[in-house]
Protein backbone atom coordinates (compact mmCIF):
# COMPACT_ATOMS: atom_id res chain seq x y z
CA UNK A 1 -13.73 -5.75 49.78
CA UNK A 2 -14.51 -2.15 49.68
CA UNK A 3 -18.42 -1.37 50.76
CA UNK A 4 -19.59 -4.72 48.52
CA UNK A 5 -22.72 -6.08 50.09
CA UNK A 6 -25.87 -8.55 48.61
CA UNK A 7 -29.45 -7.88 49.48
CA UNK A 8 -31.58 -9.65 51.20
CA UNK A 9 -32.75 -11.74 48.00
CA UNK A 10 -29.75 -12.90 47.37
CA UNK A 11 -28.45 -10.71 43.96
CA UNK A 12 -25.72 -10.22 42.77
CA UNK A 13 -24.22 -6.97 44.33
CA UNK A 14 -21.69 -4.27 42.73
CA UNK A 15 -18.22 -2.73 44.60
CA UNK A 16 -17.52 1.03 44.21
CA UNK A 17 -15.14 0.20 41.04
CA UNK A 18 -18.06 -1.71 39.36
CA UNK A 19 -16.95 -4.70 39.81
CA UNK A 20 -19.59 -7.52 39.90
CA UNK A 21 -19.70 -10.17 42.71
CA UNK A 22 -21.20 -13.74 42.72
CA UNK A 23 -24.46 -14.32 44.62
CA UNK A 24 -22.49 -17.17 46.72
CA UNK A 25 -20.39 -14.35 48.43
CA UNK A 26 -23.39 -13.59 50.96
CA UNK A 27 -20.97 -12.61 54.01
CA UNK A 28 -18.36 -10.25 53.07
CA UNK A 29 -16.16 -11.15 56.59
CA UNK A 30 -16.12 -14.56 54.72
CA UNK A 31 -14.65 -12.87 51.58
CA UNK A 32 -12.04 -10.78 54.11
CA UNK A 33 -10.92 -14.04 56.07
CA UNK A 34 -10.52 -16.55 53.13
CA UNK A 35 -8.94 -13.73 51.38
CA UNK A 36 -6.29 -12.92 53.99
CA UNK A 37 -5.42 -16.71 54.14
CA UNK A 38 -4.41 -16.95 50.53
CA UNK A 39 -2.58 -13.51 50.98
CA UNK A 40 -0.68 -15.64 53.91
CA UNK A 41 0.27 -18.55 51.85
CA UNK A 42 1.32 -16.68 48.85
CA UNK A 43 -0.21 -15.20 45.54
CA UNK A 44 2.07 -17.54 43.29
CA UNK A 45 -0.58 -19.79 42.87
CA UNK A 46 -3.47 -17.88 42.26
CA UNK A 47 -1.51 -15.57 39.72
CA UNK A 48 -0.73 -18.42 37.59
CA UNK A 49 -4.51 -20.10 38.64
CA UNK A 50 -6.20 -16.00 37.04
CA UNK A 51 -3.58 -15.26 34.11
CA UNK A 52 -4.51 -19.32 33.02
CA UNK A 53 -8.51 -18.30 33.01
CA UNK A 54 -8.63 -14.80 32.21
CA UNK A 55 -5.29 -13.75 31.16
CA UNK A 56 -2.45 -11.33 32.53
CA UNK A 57 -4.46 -8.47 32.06
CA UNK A 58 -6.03 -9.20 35.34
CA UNK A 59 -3.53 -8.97 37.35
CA UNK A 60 -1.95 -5.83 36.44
CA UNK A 61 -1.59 -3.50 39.16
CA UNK A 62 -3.26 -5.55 41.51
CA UNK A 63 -1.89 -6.08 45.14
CA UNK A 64 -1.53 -9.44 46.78
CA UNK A 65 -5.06 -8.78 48.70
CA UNK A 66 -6.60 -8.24 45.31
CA UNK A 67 -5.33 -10.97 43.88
CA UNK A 68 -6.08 -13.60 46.85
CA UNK A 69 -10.02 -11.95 46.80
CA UNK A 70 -9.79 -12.35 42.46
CA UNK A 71 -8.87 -15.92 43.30
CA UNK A 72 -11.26 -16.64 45.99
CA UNK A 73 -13.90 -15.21 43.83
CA UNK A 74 -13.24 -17.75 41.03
CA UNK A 75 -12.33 -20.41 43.04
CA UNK A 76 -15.78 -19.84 44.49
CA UNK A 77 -17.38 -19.79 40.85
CA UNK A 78 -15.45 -23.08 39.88
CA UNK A 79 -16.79 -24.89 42.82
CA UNK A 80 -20.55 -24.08 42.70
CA UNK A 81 -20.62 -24.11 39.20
CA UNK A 82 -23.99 -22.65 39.24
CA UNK A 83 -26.23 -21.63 36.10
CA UNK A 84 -28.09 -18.76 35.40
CA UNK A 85 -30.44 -20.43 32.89
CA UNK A 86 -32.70 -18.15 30.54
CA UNK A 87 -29.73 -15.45 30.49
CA UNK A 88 -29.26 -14.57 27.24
CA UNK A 89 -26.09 -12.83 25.74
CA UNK A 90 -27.98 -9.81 24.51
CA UNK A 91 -29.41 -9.21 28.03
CA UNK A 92 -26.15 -9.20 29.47
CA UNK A 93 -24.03 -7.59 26.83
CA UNK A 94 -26.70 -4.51 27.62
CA UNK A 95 -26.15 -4.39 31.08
CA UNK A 96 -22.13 -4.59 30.14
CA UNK A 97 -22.06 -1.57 28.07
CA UNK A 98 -24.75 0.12 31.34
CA UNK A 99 -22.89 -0.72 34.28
CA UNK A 100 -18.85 -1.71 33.24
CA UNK A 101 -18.18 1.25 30.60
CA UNK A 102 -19.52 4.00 31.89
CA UNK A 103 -15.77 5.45 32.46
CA UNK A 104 -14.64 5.10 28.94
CA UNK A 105 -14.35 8.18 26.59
CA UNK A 106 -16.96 9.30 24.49
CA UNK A 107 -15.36 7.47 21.37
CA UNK A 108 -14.36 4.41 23.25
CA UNK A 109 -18.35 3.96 24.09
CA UNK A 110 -19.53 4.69 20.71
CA UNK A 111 -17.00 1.62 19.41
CA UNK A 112 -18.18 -0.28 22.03
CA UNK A 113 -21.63 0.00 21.13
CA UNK A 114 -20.95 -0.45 17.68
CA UNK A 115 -18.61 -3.53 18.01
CA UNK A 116 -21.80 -5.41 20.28
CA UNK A 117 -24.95 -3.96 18.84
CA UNK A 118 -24.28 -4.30 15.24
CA UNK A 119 -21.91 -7.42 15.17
CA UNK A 120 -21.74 -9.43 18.49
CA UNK A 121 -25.47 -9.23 19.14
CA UNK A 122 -26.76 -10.15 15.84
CA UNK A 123 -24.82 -13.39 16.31
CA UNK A 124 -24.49 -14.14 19.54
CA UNK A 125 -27.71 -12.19 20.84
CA UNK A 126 -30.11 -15.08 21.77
CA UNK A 127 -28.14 -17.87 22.87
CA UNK A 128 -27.91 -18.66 26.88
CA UNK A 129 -24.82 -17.53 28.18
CA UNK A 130 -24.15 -20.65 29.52
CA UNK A 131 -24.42 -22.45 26.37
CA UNK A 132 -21.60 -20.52 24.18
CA UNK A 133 -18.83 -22.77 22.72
CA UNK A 134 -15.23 -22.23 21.86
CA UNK A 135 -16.91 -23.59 18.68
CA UNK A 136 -19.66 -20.84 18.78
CA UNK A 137 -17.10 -18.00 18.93
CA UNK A 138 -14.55 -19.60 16.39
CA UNK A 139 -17.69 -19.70 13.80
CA UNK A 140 -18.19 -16.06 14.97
CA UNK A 141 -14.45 -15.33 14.05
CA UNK A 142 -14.50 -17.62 10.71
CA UNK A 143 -18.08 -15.71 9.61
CA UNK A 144 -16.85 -12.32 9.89
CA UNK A 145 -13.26 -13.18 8.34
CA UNK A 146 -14.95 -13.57 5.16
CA UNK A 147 -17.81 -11.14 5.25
CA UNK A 148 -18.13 -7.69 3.32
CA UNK A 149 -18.39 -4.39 5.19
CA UNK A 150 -20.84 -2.90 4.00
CA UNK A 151 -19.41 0.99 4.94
CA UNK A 152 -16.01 -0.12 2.65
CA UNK A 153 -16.76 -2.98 0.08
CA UNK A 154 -13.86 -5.00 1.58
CA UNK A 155 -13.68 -7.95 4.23
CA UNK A 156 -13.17 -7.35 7.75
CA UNK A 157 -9.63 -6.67 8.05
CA UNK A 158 -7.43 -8.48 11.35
CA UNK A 159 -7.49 -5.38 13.01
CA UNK A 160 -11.19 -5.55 13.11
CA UNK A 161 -12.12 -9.12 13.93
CA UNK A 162 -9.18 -8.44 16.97
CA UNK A 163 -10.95 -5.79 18.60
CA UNK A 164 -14.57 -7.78 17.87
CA UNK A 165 -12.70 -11.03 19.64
CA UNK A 166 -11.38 -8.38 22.30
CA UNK A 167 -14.58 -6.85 23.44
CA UNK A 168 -16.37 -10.33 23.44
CA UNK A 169 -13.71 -11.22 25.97
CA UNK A 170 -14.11 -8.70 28.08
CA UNK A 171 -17.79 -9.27 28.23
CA UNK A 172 -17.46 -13.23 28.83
CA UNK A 173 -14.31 -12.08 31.57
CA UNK A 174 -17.25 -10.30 33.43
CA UNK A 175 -19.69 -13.22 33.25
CA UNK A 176 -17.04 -15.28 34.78
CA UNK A 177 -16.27 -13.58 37.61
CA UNK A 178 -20.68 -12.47 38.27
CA UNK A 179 -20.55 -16.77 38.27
CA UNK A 180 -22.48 -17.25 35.00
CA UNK A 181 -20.05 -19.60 33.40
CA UNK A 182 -16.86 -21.41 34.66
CA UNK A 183 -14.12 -20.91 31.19
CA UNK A 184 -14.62 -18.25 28.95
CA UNK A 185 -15.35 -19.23 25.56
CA UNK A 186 -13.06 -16.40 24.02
CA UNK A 187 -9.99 -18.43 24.97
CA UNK A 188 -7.78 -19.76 21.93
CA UNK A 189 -10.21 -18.51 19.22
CA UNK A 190 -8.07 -18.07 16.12
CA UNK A 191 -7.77 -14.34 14.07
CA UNK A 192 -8.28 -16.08 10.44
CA UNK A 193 -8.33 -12.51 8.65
CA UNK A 194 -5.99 -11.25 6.52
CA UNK A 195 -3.83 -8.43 7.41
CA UNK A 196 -4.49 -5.52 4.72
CA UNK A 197 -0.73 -4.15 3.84
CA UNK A 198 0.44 -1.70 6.20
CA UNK A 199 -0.25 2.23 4.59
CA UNK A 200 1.98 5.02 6.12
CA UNK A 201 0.91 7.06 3.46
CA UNK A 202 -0.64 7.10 -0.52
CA UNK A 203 2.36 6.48 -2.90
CA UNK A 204 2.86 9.24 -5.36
CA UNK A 205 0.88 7.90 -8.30
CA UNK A 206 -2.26 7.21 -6.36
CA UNK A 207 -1.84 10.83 -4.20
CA UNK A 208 -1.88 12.34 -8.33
CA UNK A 209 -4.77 10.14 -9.19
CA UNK A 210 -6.73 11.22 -5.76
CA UNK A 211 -5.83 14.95 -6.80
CA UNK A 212 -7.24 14.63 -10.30
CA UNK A 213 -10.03 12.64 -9.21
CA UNK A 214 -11.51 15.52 -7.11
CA UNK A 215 -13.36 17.92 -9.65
CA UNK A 216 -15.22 14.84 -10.82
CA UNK A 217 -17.04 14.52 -7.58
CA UNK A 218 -20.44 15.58 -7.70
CA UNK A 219 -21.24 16.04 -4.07
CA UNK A 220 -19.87 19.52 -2.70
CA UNK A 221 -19.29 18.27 0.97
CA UNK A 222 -17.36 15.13 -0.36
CA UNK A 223 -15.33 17.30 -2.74
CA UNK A 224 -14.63 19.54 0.02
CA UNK A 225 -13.47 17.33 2.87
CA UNK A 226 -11.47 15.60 0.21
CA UNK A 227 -10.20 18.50 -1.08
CA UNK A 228 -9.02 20.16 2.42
CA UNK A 229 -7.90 16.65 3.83
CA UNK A 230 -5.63 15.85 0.58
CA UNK A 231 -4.32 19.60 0.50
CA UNK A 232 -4.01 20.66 4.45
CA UNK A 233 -2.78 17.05 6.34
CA UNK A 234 -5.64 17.55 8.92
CA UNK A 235 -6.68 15.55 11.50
CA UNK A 236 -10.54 14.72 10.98
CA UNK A 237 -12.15 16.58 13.70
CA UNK A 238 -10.29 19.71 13.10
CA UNK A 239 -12.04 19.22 9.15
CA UNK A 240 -15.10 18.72 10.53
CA UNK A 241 -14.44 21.63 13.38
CA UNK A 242 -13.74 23.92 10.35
CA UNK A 243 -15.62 27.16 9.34
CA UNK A 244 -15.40 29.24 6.75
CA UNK A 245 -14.41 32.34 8.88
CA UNK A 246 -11.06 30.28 9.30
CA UNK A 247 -10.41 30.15 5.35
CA UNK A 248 -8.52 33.31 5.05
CA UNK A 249 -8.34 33.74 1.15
CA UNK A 250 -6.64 36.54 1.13
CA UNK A 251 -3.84 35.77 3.27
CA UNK A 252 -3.59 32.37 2.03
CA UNK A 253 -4.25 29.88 5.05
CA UNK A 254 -6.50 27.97 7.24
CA UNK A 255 -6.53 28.53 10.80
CA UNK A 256 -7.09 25.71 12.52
CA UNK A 257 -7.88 26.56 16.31
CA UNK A 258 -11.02 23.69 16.88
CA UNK A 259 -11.57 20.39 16.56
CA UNK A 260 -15.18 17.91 17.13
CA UNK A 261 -15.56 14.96 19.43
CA UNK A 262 -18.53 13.00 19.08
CA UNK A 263 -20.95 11.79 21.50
CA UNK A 264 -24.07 9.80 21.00
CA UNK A 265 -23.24 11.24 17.24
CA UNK A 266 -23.98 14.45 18.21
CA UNK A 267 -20.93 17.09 18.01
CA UNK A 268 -19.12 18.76 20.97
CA UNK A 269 -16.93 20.79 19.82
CA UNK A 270 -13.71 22.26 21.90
CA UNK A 271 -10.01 23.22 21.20
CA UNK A 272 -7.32 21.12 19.21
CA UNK A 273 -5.54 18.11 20.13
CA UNK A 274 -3.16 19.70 21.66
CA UNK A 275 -1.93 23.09 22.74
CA UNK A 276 0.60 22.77 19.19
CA UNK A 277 -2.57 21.96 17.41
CA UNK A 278 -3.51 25.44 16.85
CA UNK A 279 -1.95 26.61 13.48
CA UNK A 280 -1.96 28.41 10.38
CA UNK A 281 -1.77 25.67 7.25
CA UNK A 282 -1.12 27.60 3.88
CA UNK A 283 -3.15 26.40 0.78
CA UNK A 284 -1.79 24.90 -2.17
CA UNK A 285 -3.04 26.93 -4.81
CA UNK A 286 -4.56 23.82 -6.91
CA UNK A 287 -6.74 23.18 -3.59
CA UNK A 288 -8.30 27.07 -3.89
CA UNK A 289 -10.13 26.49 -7.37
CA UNK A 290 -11.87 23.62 -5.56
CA UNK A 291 -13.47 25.44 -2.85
CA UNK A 292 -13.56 29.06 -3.99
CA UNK A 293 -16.85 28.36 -5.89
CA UNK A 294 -18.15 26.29 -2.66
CA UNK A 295 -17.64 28.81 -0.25
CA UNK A 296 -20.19 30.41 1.99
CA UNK A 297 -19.73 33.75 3.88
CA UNK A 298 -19.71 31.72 7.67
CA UNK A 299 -20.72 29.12 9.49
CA UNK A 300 -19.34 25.38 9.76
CA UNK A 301 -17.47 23.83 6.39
CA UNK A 302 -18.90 20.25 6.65
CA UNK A 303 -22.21 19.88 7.26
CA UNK A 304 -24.95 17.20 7.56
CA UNK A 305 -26.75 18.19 4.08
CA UNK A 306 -26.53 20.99 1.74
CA UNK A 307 -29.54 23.01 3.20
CA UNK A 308 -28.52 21.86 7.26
CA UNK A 309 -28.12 24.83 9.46
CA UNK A 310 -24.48 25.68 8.87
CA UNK A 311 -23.97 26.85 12.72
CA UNK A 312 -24.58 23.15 13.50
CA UNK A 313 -21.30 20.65 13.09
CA UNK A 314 -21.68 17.43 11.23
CA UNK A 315 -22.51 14.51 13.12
CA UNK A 316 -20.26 11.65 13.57
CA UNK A 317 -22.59 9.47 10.60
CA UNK A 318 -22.63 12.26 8.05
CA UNK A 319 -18.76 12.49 8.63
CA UNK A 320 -18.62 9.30 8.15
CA UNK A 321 -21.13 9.03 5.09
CA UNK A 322 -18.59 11.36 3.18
CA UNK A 323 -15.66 9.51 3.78
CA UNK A 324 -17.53 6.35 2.65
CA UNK A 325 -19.11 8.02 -0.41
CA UNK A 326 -15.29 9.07 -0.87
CA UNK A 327 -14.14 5.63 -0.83
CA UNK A 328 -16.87 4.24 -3.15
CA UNK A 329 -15.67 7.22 -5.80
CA UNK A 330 -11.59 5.40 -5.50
CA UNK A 331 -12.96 1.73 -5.74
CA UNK A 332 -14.00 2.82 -9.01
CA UNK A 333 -11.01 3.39 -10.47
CA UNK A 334 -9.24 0.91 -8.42
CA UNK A 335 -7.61 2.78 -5.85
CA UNK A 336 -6.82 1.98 -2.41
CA UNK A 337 -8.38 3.21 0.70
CA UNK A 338 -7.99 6.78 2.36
CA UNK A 339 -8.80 8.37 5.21
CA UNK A 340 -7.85 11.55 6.72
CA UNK A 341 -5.51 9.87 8.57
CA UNK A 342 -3.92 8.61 5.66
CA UNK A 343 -3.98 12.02 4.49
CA UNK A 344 -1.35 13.43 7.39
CA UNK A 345 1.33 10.73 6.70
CA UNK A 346 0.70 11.68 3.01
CA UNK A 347 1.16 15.33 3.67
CA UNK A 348 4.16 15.09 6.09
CA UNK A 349 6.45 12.40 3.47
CA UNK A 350 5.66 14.80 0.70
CA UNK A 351 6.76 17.75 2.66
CA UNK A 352 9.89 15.81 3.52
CA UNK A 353 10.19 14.93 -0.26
CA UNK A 354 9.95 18.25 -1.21
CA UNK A 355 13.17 19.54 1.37
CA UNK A 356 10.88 21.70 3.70
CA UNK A 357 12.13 22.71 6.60
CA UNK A 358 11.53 20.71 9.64
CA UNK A 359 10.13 23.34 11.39
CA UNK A 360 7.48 23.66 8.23
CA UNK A 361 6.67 19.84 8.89
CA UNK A 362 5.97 20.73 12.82
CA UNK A 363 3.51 23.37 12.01
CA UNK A 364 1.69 21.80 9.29
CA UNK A 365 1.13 18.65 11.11
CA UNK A 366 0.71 20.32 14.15
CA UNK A 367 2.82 18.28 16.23
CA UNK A 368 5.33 20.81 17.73
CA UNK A 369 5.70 21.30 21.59
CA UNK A 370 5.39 25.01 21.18
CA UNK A 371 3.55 26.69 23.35
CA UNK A 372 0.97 29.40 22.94
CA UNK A 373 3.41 32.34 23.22
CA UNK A 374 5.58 30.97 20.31
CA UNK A 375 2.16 30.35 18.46
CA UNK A 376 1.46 34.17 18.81
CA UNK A 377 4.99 34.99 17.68
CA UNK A 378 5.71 32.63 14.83
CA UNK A 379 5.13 35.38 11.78
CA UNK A 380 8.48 34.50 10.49
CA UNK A 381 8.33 30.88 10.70
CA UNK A 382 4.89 31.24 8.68
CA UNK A 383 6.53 32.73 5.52
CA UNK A 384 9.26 29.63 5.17
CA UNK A 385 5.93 27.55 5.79
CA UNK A 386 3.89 29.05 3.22
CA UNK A 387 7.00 28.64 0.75
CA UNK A 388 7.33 25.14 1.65
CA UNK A 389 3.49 24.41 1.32
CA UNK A 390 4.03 25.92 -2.19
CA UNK A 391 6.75 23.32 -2.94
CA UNK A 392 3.88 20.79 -1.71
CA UNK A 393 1.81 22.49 -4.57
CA UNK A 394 3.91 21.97 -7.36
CA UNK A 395 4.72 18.78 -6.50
CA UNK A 396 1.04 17.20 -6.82
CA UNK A 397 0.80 19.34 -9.64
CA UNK A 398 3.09 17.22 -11.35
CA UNK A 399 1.91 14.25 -10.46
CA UNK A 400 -1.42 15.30 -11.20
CA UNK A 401 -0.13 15.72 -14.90
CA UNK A 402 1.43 12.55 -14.77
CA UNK A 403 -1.67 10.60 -14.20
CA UNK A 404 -4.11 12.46 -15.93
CA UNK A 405 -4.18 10.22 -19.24
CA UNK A 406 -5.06 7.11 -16.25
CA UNK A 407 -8.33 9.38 -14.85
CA UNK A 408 -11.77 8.68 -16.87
CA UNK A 409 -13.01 12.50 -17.40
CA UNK A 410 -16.55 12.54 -15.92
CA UNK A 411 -19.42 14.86 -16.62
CA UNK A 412 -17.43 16.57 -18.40
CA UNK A 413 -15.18 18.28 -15.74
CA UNK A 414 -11.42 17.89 -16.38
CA UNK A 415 -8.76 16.91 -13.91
CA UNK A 416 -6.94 19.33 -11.77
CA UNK A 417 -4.32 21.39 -13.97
C-alpha cells in the first residue's frame, strides 16, 4: 500500500488517495505479504466476499492487488471485530465530509453537506456508530417518505430519499473498512417514496397559466427570474449570471456569455456551460412589458434584496428563496412544480411545436457544437432565430388567452395580454 503508515499510538492512519486504514494493520510488509498471497490464489473469492458487503461499486477499476489488500482489510475487520465505543455518527459523518470529499465539485459538497447536516444528522447524529440497525436506517427511510419539505410543501420524492440512503452508505462503507463496524446497516433498506410523475416539460395549459400568473407577483426579483426563465429557456446560473448590460432592448435579445457556480453559497462566476453556451436568445415581446419597468441601467439582474449591491451575484439561498417563493405562488392555484430546468424542456417542445428551425432550437438552448468562430459569424442564423422566437411569442399568447378566465386577478393587475 502506497506510503500508508500508523503512529506510534496506534491510530488509524490515511493512504495518499484518502483512504482510511484499520488500527490492526500496524506493519504495512504484513499488509504487502498477505496481500500478494490472495493475489496468488485468485481474486474470485474476495470479489464476490467485497461486492456481498459493500457492493460492486468497490471493485470498479480496481486491480487484483487492490482487491486482495480491500479483502485483507475486511477480512481483518471481520476477525477482530473491534469497537470504537463513544463514536458517535455526527462525529464521524464530520470527519467524512473533512477528509473523504474534499475532491468533489463545489456543488457536489454543498449537497453533501446538505444531505448529512440537515437530514442524516438530525436523526442519526447521537447514536454510537456501532449501535445503528438495519431497523434504525429503515425508520430513517420510512420517516422521511412521509415527511413535508419544508422548501416545496410536498413529501420527499424517491429521488430524494435515494440519494439520502446513498450518501449514508457511503459514510457507513467508510466506517467499515476504518474497522468501526463489521455489516453496514445501509444494506437492503427499502425506497418507500413515491415516484412524482416524470416532467419533460409544463403541458400547454399550465405553461398559459404560468404566463398569466406572472404580473400578479408582487416581488420584482421573483417576477423577473420567472419571467426570463419562462420566456428565454435558460439554464439557472446563466439567470442568475445575468446583467442588465446583456438585455439589449433595442436589438431585441439577451446575450448570454456567463453563468454562476456556487461555493460555500457565495457566487463565482465564469463563462457558460459550454463553449455553445454563449448566445444571443431573442425576447418574446409579452416577456418585455414585464421587465421594461424593472430595469436598472447595469449591474447583476438577480440579486440578494432589492437595495443589495447590484455588482454582487445572488447567492445560492436567495436563488433558491425565489424559486421557492415561485413555487408557493403555483401551489396556490394548483399548479405543478417548475424550475428553470423545467423551463428549457418547456422552451425547446414549444419551439418544436411551433416548426422552428432546428438550427433556432440549437441556439436557443444553447446546445450546438459550434465553435466560437461560427458564434462570431452567425448574423444570419440570428434573424430565422428571432422569427422563430416570435412564433414562440404568439404561441403563449394564445394560450395565455385561453386560460385567462382560470387565473384569479390579484391586486388588481390583469393577466398577460
Amino acid at each position: 500500500m502506497s506510503d500508508t503508515y500508523i503512529d506510534k499510538n496506534g491510530r488509524t492512519s490515511y493512504t495518499e488517495d484518502g483512504n482510511r486504514l484499520p488500527p490492526y494493520l500496524d506493519n504495512r510488509n504484513e499488509a504487502s505479504v498477505v496481500s500478494d498471497m490472495f493475489s496468488q490464489i485468485g481474486v474470485n473469492m474476495m470479489q464476490a466476499f467485497i461486492q456481498t458487503m459493500m457492493g460492486t461499486q468497490h471493485l470498479r477499476g480496481d486491480s487484483a492487488n487492490d482487491i486482495a489488500q480491500k479483502a485483507y482489510i475486511m477480512a481483518i475487520n471481520q476477525a477482530n471485530a473491534q469497537s470504537q465505543p463513544g463514536l458517535t455518527f455526527s462525529q464521524w459523518a464530520e470527519e467524512y465530509m473533512e477528509v473523504y470529499e474534499t475532491g468533489c465539485t463545489d456543488e457536489t459538497r454543498r449537497k453533501l453537506y446538505l444531505y448529512i447536516r440537515k437530514h442524516l444528522i438530525p436523526f442519526f447524529g447521537q447514536m454510537d456508530i456501532t449501535k445503528i440497525t438495519q431497523t434504525d436506517v429503515q425508520r430513517f427511510a420510512n420517516r422521511k417518505a412521509s415527511e413535508i419539505s419544508s422548501a416545496t410543501g410536498r413529501p420527499y420524492s424517491h429521488k430524494t430519499l435515494k440519494h439520502l440512503l446513498s450518501t449514508m452508505k457511503k459514510i457507513m462503507d467508510r466506517a467499515m473498512i476504518a474497522g468501526y463496524i463489521q455489516r453496514n446497516p445501509v444494506m437492503k433498506t427499502r425506497n418507500n417514496a413515491k415516484n412524482p410523475p416524470k416532467r419533460k416539460g409544463s403541458t400547454e395549459e399550465v405553461q398559459g397559466a404560468m404566463i398569466a400568473l406572472l404580473p400578479t407577483i408582487e416581488n420584482p426579483m421573483v417576477r423577473l427570474w420567472a419571467t426570463i426563465s419562462l420566456s428565454s429557456g435558460m439554464r439557472a446560473q446563466e439567470i442568475a449570471a445575468l446583467k442588465w448590460e446583456d438585455v439589449h432592448w433595442d436589438e431585441g435579445y439577451f446575450d448570454v456569455s456567463e453563468a454562476v457556480s456556487w461555493h460555500n453559497n457565495q457566487p463565482i462566476v465564469k463563462s457558460t456551460k459550454t463553449e455553445a453556451g454563449r448566445r444571443r436568445i431573442p425576447f418574446q415581446d409579452w416577456a418585455v412589458g414585464l421587465m421594461k419597468p424593472l430595469a436598472q441601467d447595469s449591474g447583476y439582474i438577480l440579486r440578494q434584496h432589492r437595495n443589495s449591491d447590484p455588482k454582487t451575484p445572488i447567492s445560492a439561498s436567495a436563488y433558491r428563496r425565489l424559486a421557492d417563493e415561485f413555487e408557493k405562488v403555483l401551489i396556490q392555484y394548483n399548479l405543478p412544480r417548475y424550475t428553470a430546468h423545467i423551463g428549457r424542456h418547456t422552451m425547446a417542445n414549444t419551439l418544436d411545436k411551433v416548426g422552428a428551425s432546428n438550427k433556432s432550437i440549437e441556439l436557443i438552448s444553447g446546445h450546438t457544437d459550434a465553435d466560437f468562430t461560427r458564434f462570431q459569424y452567425m448574423n444570419a442564423e440570428f434573424e430565422q432565430t428571432r422569427r422563430d422566437m416570435q412564433k414562440v411569442s404568439e404561441f403563449n399568447k394564445k394560450l395565455v388567452q385561453q386560460s385567462d378566465t382560470k387565473i384569479p386577478k390579484k391586486s388588481g393587475k390583469t393577466p398577460v395580454k
